[in-house]
Protein backbone atom coordinates (compact mmCIF):
# COMPACT_ATOMS: atom_id res chain seq x y z
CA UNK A 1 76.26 -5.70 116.11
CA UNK A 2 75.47 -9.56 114.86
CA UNK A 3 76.69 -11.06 111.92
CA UNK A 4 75.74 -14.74 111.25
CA UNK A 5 78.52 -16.99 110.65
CA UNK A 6 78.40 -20.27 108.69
CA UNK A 7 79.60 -22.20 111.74
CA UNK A 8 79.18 -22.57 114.77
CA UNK A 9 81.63 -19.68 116.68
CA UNK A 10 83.18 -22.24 119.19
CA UNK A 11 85.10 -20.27 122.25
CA UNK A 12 87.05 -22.99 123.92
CA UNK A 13 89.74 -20.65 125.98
CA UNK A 14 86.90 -18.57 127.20
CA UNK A 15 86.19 -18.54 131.25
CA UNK A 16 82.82 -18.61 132.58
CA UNK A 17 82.40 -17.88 135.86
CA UNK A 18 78.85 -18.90 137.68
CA UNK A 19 77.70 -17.15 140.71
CA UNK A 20 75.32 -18.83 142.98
CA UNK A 21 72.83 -17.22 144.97
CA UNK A 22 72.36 -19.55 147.57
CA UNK A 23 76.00 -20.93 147.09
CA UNK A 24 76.16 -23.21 149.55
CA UNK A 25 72.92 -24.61 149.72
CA UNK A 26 72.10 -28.52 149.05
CA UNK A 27 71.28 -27.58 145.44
CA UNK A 28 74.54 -25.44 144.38
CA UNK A 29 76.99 -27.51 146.50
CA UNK A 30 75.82 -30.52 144.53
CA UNK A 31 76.48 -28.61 141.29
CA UNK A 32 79.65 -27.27 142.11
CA UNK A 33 80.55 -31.02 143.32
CA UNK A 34 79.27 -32.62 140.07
CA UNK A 35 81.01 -30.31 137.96
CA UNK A 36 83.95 -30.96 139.63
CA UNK A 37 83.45 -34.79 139.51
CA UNK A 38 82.69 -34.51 135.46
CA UNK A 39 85.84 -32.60 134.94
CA UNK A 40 88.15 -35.26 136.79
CA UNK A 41 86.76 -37.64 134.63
CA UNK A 42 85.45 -39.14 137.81
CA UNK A 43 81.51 -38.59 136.86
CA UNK A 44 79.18 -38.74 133.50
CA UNK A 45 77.25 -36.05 132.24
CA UNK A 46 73.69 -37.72 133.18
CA UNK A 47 71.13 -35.75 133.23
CA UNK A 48 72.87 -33.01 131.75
CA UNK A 49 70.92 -31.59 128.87
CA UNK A 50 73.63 -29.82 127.18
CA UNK A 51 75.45 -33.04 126.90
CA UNK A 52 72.79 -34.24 124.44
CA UNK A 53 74.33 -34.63 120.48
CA UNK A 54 72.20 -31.71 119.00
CA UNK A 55 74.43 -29.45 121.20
CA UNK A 56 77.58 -31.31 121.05
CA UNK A 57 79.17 -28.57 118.84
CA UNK A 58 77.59 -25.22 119.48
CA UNK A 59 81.28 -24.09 121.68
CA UNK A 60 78.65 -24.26 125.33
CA UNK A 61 81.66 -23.86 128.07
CA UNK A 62 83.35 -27.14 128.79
CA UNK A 63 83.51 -28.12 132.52
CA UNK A 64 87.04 -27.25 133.01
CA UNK A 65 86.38 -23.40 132.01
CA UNK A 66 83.74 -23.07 134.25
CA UNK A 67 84.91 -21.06 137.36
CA UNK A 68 82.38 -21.31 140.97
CA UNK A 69 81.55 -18.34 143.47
CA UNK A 70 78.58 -17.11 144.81
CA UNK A 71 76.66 -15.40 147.97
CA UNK A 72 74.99 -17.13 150.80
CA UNK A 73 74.24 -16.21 154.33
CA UNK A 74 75.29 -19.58 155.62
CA UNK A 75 78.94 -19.85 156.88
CA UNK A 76 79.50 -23.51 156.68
CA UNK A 77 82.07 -24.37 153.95
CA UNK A 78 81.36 -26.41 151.02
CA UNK A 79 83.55 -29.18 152.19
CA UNK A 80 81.40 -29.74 154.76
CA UNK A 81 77.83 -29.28 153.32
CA UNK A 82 79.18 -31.84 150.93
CA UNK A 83 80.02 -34.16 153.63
CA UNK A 84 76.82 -33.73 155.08
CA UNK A 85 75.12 -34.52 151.23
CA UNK A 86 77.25 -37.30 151.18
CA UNK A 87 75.35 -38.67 154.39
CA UNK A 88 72.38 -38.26 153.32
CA UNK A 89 73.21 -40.22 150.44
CA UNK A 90 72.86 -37.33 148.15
CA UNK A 91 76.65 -37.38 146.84
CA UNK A 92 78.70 -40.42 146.44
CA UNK A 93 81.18 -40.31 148.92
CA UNK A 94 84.14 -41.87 147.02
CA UNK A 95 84.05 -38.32 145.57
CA UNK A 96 84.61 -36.19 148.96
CA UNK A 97 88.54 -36.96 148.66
CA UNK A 98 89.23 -36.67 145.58
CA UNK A 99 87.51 -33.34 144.65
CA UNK A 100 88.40 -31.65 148.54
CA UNK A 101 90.67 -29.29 146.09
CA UNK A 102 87.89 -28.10 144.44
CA UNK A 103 85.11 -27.40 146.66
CA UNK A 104 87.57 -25.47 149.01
CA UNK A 105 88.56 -23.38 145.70
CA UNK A 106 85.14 -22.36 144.93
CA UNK A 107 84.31 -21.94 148.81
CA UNK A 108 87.33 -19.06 148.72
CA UNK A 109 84.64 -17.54 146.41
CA UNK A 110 81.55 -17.20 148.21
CA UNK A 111 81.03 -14.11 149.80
CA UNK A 112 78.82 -13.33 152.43
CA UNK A 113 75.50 -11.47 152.03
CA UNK A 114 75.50 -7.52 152.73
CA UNK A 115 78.39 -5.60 154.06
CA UNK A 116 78.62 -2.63 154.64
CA UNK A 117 75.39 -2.07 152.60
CA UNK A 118 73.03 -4.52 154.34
CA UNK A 119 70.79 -1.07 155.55
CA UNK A 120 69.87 0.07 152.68
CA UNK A 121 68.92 -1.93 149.01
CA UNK A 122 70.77 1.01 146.72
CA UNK A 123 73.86 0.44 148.71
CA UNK A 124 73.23 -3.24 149.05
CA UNK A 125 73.10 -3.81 145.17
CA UNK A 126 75.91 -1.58 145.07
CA UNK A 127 78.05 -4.59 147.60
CA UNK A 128 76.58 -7.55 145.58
CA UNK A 129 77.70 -6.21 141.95
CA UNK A 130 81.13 -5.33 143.47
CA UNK A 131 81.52 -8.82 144.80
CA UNK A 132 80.61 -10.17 141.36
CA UNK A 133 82.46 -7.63 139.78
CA UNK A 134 85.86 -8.44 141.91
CA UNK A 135 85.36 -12.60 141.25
CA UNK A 136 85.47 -11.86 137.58
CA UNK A 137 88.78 -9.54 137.62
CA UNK A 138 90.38 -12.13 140.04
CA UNK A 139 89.49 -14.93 138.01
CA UNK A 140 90.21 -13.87 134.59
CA UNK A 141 86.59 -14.22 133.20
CA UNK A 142 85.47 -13.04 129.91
CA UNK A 143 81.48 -13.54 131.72
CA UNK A 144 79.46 -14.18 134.49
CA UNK A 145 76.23 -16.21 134.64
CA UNK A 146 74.90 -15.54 137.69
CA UNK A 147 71.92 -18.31 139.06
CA UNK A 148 69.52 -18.05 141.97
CA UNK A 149 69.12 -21.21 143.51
CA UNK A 150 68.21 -19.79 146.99
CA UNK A 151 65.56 -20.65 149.28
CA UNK A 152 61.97 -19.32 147.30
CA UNK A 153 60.52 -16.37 148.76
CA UNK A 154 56.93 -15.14 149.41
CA UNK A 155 55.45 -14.23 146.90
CA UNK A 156 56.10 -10.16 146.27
CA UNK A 157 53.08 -7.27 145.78
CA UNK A 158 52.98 -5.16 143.07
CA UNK A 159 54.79 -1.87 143.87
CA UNK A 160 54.71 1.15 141.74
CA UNK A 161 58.41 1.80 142.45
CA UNK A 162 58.95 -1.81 140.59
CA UNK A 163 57.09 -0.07 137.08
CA UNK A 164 60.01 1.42 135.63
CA UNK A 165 64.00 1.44 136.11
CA UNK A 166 63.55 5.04 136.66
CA UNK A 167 61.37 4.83 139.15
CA UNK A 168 62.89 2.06 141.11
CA UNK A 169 66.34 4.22 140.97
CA UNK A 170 64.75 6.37 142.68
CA UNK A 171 62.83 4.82 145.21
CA UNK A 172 66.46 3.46 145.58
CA UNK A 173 68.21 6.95 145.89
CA UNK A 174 65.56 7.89 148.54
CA UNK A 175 65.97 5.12 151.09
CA UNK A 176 63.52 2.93 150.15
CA UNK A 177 63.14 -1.01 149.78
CA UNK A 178 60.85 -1.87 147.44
CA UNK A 179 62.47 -4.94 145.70
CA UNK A 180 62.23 -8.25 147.12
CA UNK A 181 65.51 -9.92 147.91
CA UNK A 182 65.67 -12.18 144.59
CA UNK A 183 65.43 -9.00 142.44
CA UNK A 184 68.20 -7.63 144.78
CA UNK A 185 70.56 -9.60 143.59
CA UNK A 186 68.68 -9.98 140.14
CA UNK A 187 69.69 -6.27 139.65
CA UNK A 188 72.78 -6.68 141.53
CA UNK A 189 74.04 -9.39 138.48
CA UNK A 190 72.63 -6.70 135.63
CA UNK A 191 74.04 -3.90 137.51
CA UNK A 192 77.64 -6.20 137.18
CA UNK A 193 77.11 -6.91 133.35
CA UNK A 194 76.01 -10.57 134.07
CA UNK A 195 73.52 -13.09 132.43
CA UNK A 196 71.07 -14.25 135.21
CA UNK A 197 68.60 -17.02 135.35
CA UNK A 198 66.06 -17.43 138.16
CA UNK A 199 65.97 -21.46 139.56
CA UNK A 200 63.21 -20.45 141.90
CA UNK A 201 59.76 -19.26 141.59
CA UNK A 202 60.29 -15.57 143.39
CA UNK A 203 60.35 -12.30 141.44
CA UNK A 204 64.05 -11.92 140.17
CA UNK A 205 64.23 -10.21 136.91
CA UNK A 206 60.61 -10.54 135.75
CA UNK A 207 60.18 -7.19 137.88
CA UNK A 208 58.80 -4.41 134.92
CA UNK A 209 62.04 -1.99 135.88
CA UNK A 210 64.57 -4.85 135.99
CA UNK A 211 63.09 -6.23 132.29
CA UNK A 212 63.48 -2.51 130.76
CA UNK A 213 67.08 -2.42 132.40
CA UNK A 214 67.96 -5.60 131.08
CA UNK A 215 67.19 -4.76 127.79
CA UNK A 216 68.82 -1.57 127.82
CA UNK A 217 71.90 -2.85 129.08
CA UNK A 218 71.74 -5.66 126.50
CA UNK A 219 71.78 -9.05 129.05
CA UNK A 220 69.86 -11.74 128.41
CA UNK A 221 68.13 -13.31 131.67
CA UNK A 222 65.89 -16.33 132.07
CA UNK A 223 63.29 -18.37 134.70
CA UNK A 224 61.66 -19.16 136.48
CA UNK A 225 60.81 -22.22 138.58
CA UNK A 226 63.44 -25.03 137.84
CA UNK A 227 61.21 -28.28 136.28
CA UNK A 228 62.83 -31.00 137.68
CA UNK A 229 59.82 -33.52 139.16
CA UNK A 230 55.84 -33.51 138.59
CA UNK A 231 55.68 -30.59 136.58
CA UNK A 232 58.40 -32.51 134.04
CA UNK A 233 56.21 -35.64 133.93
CA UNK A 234 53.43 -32.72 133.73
CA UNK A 235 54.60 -31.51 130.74
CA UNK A 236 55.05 -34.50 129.00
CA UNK A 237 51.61 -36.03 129.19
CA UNK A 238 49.62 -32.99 128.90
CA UNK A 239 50.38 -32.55 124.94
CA UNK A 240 49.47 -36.78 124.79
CA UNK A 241 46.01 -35.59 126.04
CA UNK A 242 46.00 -33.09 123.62
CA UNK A 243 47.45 -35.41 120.63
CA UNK A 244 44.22 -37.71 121.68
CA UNK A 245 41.63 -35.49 122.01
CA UNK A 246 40.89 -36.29 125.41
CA UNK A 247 39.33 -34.03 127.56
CA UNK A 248 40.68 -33.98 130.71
CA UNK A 249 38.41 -32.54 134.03
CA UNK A 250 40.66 -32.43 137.02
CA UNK A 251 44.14 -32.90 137.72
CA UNK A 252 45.06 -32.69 141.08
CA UNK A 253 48.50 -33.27 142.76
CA UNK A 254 49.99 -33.89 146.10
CA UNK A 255 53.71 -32.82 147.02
CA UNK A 256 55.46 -34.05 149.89
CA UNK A 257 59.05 -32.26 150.43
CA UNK A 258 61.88 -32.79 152.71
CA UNK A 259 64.69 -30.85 153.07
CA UNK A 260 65.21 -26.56 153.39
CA UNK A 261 63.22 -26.33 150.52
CA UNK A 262 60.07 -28.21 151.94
CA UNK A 263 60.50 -26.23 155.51
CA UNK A 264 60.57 -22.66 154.14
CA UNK A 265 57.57 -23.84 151.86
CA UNK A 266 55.64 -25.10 154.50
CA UNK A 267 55.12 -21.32 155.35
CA UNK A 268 51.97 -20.86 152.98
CA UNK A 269 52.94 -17.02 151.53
CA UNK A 270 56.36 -19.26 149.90
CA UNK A 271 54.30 -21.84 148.92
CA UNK A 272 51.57 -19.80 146.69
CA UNK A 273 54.32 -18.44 144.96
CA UNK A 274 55.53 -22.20 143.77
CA UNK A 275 52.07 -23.54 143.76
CA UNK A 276 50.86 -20.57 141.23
CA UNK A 277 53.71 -21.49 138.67
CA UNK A 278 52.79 -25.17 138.97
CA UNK A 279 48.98 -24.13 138.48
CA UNK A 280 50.38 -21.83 135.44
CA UNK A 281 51.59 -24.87 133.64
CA UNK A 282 48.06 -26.92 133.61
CA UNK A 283 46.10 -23.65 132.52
CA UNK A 284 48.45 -22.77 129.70
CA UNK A 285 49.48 -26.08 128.46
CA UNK A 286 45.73 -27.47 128.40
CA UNK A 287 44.28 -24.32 127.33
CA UNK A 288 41.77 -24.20 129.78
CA UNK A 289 41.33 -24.33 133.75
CA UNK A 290 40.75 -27.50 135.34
CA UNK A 291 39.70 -28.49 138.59
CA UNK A 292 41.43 -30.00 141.45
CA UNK A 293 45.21 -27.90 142.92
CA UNK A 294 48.74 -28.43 144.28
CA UNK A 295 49.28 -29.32 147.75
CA UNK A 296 52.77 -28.91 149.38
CA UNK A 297 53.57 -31.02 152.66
CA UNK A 298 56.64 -30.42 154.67
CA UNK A 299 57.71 -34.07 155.43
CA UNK A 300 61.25 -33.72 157.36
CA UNK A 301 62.05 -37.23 157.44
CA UNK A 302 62.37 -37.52 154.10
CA UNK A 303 65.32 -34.84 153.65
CA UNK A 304 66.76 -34.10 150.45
CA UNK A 305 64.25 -36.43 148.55
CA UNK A 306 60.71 -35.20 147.46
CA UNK A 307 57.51 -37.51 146.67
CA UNK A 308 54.55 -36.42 144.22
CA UNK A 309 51.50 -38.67 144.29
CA UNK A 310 49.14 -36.84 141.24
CA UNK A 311 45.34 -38.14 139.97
CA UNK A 312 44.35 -37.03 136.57
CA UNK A 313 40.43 -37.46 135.53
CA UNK A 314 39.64 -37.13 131.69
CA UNK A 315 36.67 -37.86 129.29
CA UNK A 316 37.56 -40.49 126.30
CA UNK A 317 35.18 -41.16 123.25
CA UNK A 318 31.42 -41.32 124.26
CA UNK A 319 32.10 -39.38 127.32
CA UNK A 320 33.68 -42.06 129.30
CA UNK A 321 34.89 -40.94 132.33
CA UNK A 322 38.69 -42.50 133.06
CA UNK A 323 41.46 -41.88 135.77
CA UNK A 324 45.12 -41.98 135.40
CA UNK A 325 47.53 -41.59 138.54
CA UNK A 326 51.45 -41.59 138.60
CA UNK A 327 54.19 -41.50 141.25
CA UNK A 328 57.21 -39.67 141.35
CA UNK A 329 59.83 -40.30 143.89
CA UNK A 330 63.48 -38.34 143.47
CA UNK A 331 66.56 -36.45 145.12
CA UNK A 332 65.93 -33.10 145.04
CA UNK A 333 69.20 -31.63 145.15
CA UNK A 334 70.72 -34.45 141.84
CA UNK A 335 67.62 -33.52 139.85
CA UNK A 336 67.83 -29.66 139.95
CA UNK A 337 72.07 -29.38 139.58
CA UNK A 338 72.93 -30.59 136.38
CA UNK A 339 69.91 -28.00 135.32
CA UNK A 340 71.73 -25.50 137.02
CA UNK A 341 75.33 -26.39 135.30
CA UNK A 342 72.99 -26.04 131.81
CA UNK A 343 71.54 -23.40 132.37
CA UNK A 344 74.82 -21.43 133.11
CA UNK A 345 76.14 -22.87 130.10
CA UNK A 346 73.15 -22.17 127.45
CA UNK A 347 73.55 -18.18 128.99
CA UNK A 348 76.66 -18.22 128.50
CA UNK A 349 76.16 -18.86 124.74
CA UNK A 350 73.02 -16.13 125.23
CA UNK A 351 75.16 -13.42 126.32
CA UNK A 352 78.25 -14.34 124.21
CA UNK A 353 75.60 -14.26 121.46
CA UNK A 354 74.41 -11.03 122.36
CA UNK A 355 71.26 -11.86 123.90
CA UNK A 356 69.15 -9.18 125.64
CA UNK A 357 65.68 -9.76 127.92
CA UNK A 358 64.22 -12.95 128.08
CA UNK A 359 65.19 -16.18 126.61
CA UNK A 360 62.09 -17.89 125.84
CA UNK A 361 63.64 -20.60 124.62
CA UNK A 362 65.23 -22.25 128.01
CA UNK A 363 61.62 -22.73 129.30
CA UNK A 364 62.27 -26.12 128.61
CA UNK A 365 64.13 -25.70 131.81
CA UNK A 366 61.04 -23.91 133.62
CA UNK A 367 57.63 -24.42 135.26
CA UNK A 368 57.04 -20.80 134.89
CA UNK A 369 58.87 -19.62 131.41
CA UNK A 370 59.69 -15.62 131.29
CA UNK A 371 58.93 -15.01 127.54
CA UNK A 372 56.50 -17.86 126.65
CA UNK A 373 53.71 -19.49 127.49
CA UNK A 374 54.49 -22.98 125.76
CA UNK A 375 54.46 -25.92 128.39
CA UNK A 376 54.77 -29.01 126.07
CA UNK A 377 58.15 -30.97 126.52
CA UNK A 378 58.71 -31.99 122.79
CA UNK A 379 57.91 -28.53 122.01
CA UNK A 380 59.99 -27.26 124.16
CA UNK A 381 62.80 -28.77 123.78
CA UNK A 382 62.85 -28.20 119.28
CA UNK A 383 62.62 -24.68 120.41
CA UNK A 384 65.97 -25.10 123.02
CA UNK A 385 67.82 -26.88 119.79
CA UNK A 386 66.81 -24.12 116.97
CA UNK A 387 67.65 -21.00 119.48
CA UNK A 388 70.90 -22.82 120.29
CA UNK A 389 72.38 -23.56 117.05
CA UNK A 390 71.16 -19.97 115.60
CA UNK A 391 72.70 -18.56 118.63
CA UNK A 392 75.92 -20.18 117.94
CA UNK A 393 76.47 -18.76 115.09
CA UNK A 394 76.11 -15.54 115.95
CA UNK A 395 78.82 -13.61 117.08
CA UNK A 396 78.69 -9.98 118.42
């Protein structure tokens, strides 16, 4: 049960561990390394949304009670994806050094994918929530936050086993694999009592059965589709057209991607997924289809940086027809992680809070918000600041 409080209900001594799906990908090593870098005083907080004064006293987990594992089917330790980051001119490497401690104590913490249950999804859940399950004993947590920040997957059918947790159970029971890896471990991190938040575009949580479960169980979840590039500028200068009354006619955009994450979209049934959630926030933010689409290039030579070239056509007063065009150029991987140390942190205060389902309010985060259909940035982000204060003062 909630009772407000007056003040905020700070929890300074409180542990919060955050499992990464994906764990030692570009994206979650840089994370765990900037993290790391902020609590030795050796880093700021830029870019980091929680750092921001209207959440400077809401009790979010500080940086030095945050506590890294994960899963990942990748075998090479964090020291060294960071050391390959770090040539790429992704990480600085003044930090490698210095932080070596670190990154090899949250490497001890990533588990490998499967087990003994890697035949069958009932007994594969079973494996993953274990895992999480053992990190927070071991660590002395009082929560988990577990993030996907794995490599997006095609986009997943409809299956009737997928309508309700009852019928998923026992499509489960019977042998059969009807969930998509992302709602694997999605139910995996329920199953284990944890917060979970979807960085990717793939199913995760939003599943009908994995909703009703999370609701049930009382967890609070959130996604999808980190907004980190053109869908952020996006966001911001659809509500000026709105604000203006102009009428815009076609806003096409061109993505060119480096990196994992531009080679496993290159395969077009990945790419619809993230294309569909980038589509999602023209339609719903304008109010109305326009023409023109997304393309997604795989460009390997420009690794762990992304470019987005996009050309916006719009009627002014008299039925002028006018063009505007931007370019944004950025690192992937620095863009997306301090999103990811937020977003652990704001579900934190969700499930502390008591939280259950969706959390419309961290669509500021989110090309694709579970819970809400607002796409406006301003908007957006008074929404983030009035759920986290009222949150805050909650306590369970």
């Amino acid at each position: 049960m909630r009772t407000a409080q007056t003040e905020p209900t700070a929890a300074p001594e409180e542990r919060t561990g955050v499992w990464l799906i994906g764990a030692r990908g570009s994206v979650a090593t840089t994370a765990v390394v900037g993290a790391a870098a902020i609590r030795a005083g050796l880093a700021r907080q830029t870019g980091c949304v929680a750092a921001l004064p209207p959440f400077a006293e809401l009790g979010l987990p500080d940086f030095d009670r945050l506590v890294f594992g994960g899963h990942d089917i990748d075998e090479t330790p964090l020291v060294k994806r960071a050391e390959q980051l770090a040539d790429a001119g992704v990480l600085p490497q003044a930090l490698l050094g210095p932080l070596a401690a670190d990154l090899a104590e949250a490497d001890a913490e990533i588990r490998p994918v499967g087990g003994g249950g890697a035949g069958r999804q009932d007994l594969l859940i079973e494996t993953l929530a274990a895992d999480i399950d053992s990190f927070r004993r071991r660590a002395g947590l009082d929560r988990v936050v577990v993030v996907n920040v794995a490599t997006t997957e095609p986009l997943a059918e409809p299956d009737p086993a997928c309508a309700s947790t009852e019928a998923l159970d026992t499509a489960l029971v019977a042998g059969e694999s009807p969930l998509p890896y992302s709602a694997v471990y999605a139910y995996a991190a329920l199953k284990s009592g944890c917060a979970y938040v979807d960085f990717t575009p793939s199913a995760g949580a939003r599943l009908p059965a994995l909703h009703a479960y999370a609701v049930a169980a009382g967890l609070p979840y959130a996604g999808s589709d980190g907004k980190t590039g053109e869908t952020l500028v996006k966001s911001a200068l659809m509500p000026m057209f709105a604000r203006r009354a102009l009428a815009v006619r076609s806003w096409s955009g061109t993505n060119l991607l480096g990196g994992g994450d531009g080679a496993a979209l290159a395969e077009p049934s990945r790419a619809r997924s993230k294309v569909e959630s980038k589509r999602r926030v023209l339609d719903e933010g304008l109010g109305h289809p326009v023409e023109g689409g997304v393309h997604i290039h795989h460009i390997a030579a420009l690794g762990d940086w992304k470019t987005a070239w996009d050309h916006i056509v719009f009627d002014g007063f008299l039925d002028v027809r006018m063009t505007m065009q931007f370019t944004w150029e950025g690192c992937d991987s620095a863009l997306a992680a301090p999103l990811v140390l937020d977003l652990a942190r704001f579900m934190a205060l969700a499930h502390r809070a008591g939280e259950s389902g969706p959390v419309p309010a961290l669509g500021f985060f989110f090309k694709d918000p579970v819970g809400s259909t607002v796409h406006g940035l301003e908007e957006q982000f008074t929404a983030l600041v009035d759920w986290a204060r009222a949150a805050a003062a909650v306590r369970v």
